[in-house]
Every structure is written in C-alpha cells, then in structure tokens.
N, C-alpha and C. Protein backbone atom coordinates (compact mmCIF):
# COMPACT_ATOMS: atom_id res chain seq x y z
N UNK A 1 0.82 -1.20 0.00
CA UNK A 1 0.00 0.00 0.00
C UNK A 1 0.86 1.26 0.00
N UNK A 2 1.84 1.19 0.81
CA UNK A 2 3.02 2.24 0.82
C UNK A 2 3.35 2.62 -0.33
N UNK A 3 3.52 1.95 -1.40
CA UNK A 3 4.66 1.97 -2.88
C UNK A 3 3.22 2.68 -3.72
N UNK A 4 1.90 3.13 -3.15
CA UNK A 4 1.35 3.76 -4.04
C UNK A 4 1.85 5.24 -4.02
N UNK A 5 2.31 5.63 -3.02
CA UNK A 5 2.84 6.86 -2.25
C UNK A 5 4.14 7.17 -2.58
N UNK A 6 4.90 6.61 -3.55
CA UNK A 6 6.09 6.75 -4.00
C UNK A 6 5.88 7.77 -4.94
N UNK A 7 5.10 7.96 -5.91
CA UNK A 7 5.35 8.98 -6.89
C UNK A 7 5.21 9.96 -6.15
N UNK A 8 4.23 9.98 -5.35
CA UNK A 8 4.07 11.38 -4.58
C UNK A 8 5.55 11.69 -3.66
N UNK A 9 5.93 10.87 -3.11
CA UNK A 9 7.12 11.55 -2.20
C UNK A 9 8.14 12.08 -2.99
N UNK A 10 8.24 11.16 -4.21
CA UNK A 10 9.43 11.63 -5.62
C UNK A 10 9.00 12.95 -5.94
N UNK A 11 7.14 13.34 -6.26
CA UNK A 11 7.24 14.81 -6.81
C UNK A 11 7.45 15.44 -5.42
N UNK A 12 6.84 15.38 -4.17
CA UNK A 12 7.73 16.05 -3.09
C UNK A 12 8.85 16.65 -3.02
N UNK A 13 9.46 15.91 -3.29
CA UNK A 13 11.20 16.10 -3.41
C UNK A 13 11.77 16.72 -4.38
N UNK A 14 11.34 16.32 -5.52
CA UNK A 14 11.33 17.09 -6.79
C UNK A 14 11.06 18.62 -6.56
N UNK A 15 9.95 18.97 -5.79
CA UNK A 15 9.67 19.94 -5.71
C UNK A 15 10.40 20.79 -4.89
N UNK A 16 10.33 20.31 -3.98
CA UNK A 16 10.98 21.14 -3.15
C UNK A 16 12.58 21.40 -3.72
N UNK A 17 13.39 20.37 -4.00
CA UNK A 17 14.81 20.69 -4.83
C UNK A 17 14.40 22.15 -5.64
N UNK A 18 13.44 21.70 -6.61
CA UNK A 18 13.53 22.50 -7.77
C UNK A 18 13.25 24.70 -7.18
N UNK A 19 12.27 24.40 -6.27
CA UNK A 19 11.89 25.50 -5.16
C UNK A 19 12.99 26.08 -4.23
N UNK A 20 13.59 25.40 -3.57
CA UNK A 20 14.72 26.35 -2.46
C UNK A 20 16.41 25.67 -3.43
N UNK A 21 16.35 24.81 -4.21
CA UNK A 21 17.28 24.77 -5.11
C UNK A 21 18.36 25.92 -5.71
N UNK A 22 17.39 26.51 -6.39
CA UNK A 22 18.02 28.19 -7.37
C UNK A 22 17.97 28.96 -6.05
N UNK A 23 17.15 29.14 -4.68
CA UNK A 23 17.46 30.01 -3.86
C UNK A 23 18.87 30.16 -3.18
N UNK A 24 19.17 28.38 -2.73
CA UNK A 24 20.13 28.42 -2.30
C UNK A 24 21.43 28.55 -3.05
N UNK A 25 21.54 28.28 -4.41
CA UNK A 25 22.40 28.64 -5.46
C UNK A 25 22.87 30.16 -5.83
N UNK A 26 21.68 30.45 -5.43
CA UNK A 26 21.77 32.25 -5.52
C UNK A 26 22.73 33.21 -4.26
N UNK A 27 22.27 32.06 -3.06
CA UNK A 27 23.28 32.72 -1.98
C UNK A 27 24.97 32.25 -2.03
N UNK A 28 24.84 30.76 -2.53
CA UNK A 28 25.91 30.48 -2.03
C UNK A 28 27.23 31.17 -3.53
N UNK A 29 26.50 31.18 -4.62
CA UNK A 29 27.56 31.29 -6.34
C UNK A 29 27.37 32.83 -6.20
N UNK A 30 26.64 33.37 -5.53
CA UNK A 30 26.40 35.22 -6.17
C UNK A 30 27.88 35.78 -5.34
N UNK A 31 28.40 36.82 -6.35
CA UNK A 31 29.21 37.37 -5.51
C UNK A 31 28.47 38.72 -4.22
N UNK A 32 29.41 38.82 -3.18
CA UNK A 32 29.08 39.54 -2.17
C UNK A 32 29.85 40.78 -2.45
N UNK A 33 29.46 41.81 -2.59
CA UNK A 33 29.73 42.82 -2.55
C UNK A 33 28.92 44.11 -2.75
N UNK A 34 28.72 44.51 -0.89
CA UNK A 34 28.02 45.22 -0.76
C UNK A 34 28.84 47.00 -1.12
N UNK A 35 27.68 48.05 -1.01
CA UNK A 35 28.54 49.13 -0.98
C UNK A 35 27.21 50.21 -0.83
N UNK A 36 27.45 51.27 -0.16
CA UNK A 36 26.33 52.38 0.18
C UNK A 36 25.03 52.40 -0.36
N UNK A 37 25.41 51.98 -1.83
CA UNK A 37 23.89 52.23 -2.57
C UNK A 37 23.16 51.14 -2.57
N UNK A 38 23.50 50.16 -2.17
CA UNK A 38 23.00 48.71 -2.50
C UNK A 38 22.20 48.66 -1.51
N UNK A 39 22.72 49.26 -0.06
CA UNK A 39 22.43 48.61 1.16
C UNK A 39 21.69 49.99 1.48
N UNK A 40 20.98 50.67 1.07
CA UNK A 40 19.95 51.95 1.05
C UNK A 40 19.02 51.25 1.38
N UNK A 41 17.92 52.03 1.99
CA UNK A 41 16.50 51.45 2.03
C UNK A 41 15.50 51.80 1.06
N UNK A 42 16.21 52.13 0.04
CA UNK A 42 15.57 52.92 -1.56
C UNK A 42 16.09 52.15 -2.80
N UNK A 43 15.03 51.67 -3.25
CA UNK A 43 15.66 50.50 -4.73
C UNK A 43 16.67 51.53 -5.68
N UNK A 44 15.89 52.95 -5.64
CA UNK A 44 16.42 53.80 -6.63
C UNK A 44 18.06 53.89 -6.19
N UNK A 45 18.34 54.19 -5.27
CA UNK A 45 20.18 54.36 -4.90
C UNK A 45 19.84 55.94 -4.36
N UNK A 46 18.85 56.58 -4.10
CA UNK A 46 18.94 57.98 -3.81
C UNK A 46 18.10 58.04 -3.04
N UNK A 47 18.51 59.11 -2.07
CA UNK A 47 17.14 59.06 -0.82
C UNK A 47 15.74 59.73 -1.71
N UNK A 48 14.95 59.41 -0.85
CA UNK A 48 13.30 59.84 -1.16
C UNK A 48 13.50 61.61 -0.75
N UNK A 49 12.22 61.71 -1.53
CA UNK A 49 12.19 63.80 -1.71
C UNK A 49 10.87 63.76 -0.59
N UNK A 50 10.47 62.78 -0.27
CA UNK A 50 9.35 63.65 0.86
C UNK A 50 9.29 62.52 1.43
N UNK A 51 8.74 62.59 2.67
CA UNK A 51 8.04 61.45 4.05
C UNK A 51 7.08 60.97 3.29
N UNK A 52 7.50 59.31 4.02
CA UNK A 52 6.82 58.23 3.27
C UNK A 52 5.49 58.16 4.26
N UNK A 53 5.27 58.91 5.20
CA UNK A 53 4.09 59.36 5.55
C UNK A 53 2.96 60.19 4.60
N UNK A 54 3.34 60.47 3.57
CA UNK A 54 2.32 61.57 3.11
C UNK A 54 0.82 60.99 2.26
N UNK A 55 0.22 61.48 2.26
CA UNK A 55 -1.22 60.83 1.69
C UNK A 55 -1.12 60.38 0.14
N UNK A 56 -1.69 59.47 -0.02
CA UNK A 56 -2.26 59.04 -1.19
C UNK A 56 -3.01 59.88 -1.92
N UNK A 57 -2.67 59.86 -3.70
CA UNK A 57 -4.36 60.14 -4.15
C UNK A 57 -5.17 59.08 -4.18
N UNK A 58 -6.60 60.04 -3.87
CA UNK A 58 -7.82 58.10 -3.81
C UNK A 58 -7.32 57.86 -5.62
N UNK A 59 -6.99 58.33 -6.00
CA UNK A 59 -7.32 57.57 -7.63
C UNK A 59 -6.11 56.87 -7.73
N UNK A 60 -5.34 56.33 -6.44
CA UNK A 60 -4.43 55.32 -6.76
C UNK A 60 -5.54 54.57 -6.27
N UNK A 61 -5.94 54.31 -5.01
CA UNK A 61 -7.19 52.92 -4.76
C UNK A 61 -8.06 52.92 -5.76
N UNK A 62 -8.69 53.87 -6.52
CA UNK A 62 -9.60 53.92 -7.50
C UNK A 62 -9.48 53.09 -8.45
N UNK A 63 -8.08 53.36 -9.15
CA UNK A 63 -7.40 52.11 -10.29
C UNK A 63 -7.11 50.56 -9.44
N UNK A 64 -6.74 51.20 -8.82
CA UNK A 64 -6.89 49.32 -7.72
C UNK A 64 -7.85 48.72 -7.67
N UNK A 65 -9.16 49.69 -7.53
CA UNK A 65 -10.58 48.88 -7.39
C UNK A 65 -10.46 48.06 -8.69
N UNK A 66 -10.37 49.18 -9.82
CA UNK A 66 -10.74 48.91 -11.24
C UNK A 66 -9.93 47.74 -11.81
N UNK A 67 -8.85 47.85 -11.44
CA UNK A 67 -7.84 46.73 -12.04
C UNK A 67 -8.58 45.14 -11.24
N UNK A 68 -8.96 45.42 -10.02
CA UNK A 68 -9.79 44.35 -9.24
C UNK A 68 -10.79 43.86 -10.12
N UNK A 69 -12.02 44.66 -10.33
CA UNK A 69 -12.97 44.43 -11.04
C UNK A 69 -12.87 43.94 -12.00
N UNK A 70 -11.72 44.09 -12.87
CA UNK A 70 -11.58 43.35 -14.30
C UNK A 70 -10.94 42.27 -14.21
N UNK A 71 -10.15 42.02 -13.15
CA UNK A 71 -9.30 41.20 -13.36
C UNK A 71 -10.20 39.92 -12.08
N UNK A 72 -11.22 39.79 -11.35
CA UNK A 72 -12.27 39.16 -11.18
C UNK A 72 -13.37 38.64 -11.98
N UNK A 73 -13.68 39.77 -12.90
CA UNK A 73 -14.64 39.55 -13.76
C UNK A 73 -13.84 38.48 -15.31
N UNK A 74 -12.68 38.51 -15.36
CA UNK A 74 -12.04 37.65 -16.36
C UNK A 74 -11.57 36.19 -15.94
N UNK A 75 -11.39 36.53 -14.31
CA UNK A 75 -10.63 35.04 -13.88
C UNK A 75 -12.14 34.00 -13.50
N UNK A 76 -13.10 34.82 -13.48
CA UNK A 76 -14.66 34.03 -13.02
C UNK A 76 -15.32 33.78 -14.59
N UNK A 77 -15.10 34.34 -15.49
CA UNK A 77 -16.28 34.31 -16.82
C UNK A 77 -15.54 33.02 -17.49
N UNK A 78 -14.40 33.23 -17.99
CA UNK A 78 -13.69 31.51 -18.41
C UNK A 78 -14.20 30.61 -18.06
N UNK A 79 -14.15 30.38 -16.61
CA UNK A 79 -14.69 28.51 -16.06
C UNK A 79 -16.20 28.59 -16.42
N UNK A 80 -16.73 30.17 -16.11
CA UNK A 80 -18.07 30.35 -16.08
C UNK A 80 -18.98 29.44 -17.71
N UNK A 81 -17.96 29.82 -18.55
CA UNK A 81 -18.46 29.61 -20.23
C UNK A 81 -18.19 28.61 -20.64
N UNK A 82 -17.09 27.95 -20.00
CA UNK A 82 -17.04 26.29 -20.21
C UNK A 82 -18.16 25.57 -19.62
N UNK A 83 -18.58 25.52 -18.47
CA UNK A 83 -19.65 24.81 -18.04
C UNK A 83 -21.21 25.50 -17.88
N UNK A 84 -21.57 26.48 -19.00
CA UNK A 84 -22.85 27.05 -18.98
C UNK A 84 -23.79 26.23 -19.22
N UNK A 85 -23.43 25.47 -19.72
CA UNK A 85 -25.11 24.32 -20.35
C UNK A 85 -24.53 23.42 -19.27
N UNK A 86 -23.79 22.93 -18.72
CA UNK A 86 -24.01 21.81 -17.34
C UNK A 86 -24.91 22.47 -15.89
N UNK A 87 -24.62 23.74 -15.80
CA UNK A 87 -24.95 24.40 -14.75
C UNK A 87 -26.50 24.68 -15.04
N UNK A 88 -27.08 25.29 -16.31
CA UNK A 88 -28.32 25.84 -16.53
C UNK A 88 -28.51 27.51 -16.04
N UNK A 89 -30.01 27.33 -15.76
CA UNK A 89 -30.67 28.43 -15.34
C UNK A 89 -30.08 29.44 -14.10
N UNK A 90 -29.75 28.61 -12.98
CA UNK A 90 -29.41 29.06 -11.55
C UNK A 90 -27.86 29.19 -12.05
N UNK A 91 -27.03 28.75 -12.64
CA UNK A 91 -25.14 29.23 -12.82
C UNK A 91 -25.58 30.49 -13.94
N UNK A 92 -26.73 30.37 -14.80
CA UNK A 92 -26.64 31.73 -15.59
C UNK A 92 -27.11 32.83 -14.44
N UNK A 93 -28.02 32.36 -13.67
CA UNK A 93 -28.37 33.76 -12.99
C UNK A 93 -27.70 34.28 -11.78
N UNK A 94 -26.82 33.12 -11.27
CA UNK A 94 -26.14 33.32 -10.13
C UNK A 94 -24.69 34.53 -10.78
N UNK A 95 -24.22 33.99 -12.11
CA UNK A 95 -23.11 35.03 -12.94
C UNK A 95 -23.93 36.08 -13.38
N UNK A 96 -25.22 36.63 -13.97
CA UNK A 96 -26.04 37.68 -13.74
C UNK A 96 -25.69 38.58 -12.16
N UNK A 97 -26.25 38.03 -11.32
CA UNK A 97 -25.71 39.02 -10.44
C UNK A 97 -24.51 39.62 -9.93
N UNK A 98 -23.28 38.37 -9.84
CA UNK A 98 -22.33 38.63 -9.70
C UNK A 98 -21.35 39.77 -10.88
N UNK A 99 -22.09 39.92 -12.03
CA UNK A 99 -21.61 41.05 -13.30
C UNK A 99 -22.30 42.10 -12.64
N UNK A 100 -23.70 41.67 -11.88
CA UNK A 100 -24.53 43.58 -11.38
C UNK A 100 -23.73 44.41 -10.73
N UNK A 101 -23.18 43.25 -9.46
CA UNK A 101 -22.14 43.88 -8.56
C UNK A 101 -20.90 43.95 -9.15
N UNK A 102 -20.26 43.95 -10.12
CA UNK A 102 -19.06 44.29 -10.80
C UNK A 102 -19.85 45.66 -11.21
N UNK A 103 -20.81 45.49 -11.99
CA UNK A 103 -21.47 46.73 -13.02
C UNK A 103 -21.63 47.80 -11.91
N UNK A 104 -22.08 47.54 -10.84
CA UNK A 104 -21.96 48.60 -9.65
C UNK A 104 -20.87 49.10 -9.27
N UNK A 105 -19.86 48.58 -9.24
CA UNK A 105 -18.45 48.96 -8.68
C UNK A 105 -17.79 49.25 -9.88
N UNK A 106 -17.69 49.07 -11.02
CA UNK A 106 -17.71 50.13 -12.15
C UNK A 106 -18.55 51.97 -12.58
N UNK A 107 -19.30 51.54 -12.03
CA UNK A 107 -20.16 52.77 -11.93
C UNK A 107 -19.72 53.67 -11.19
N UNK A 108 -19.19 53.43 -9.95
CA UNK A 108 -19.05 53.34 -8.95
C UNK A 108 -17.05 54.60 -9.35
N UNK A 109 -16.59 53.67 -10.07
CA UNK A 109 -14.88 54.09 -10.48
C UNK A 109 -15.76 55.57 -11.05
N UNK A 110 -16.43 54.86 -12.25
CA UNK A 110 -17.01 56.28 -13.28
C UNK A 110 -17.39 57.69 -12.52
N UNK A 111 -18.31 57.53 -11.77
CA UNK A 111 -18.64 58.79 -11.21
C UNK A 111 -17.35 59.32 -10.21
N UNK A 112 -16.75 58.71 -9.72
CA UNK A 112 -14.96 59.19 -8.88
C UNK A 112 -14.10 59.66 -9.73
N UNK A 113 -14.46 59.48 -11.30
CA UNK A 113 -13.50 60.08 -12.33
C UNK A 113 -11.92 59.23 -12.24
N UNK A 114 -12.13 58.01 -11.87
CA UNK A 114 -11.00 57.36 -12.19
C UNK A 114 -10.47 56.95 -13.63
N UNK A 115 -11.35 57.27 -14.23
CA UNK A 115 -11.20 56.92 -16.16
C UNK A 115 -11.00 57.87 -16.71
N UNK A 116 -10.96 58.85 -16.20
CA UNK A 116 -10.28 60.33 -16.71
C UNK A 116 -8.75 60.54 -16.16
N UNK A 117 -8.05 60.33 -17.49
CA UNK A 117 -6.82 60.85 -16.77
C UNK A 117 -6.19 62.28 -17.28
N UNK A 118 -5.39 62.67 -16.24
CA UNK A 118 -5.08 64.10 -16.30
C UNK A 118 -3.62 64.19 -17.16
C-alpha cells in the first residue's frame, strides 16, 4: 500500500529541490559585494524627496478597485463559459448578479472620475 505513495514523495522532493534549489544557489555562487547604494532602504540608490508618511491620491485605490474588477470579472467568466449548459438556469443567474455587482463597482470608479486621466 506504501509503494502507491512513491510517486508522490518523488514529486515532493522534486519539488521542493527545484523550489529552495536556485534560492540556495543564488546565496551560495552570487558574488558579495556590498557598498552604500546597495544597502539603502531605496531600490532607486537615492534618498526619497518627501516622508513616506504623506497621503495618497484616492485615484491610486480607484485604479486598484478597477484593475480588481476586471481582473475578477475575467478570472470568473472563463470557467463560467465552459460549463454554462451543465450548470443551466441558476449558474446563468447566479453570474447575472455577480456582473450587477461588478457593473456597480464600475459605476461606482465612473462617477470618482477614475477613467479620466489628467
């Protein structure tokens, strides 16, 4: 009964090699050499021009919503259209509402003027 459990422990292992594998290759073959700009707390190499305290515009969350909304409404409609005739009436109307409440939270970007850009 054990030896059914062999492929699985092989992709286990497999996996995991292939996963912390290149990590640990990366620490041990990379050369070390640090120097001021590297070791900044700024990807750029230059300090920041204002406190990383300061406010947001909402039309950065605004495009966040929006990029949400589309990118929900694309990862749900695929599986949705493969199995429309297995599901019927109740999977068409249950994806009906779930597009209202997208169509709402689109509406929603529109009137905040997130689709207008400056």
């Amino acid at each position: 009964m054990l030896e059914n459990y062999l492929p699985v422990l092989i992709f286990l292992v497999l996996a995991i090699l292939f996963g912390v594998g290149p990590v640990v290759a990366g620490f041990v073959l990379a050369p070390h050499r640090p120097d001021s700009a590297k070791l900044s707390p700024y990807e750029c190499g230059f300090e920041a021009f204002e406190d990383s305290r300061m406010k947001f515009d909402v039309r950065y969350y605004l495009v966040a919503i929006l990029f949400i909304i589309f990118d929900l409404e694309i990862a749900f409609l695929f599986p949705w259209a493969v199995v429309l005739k297995e599901i019927g009436m109740f999977g068409f109307l249950s994806m009906m509402v779930f597009l209202g409440i997208l169509v709402v939270g689109f509406i929603y970007e529109w009137k905040k003027g997130a689709l207008e850009w400056e």
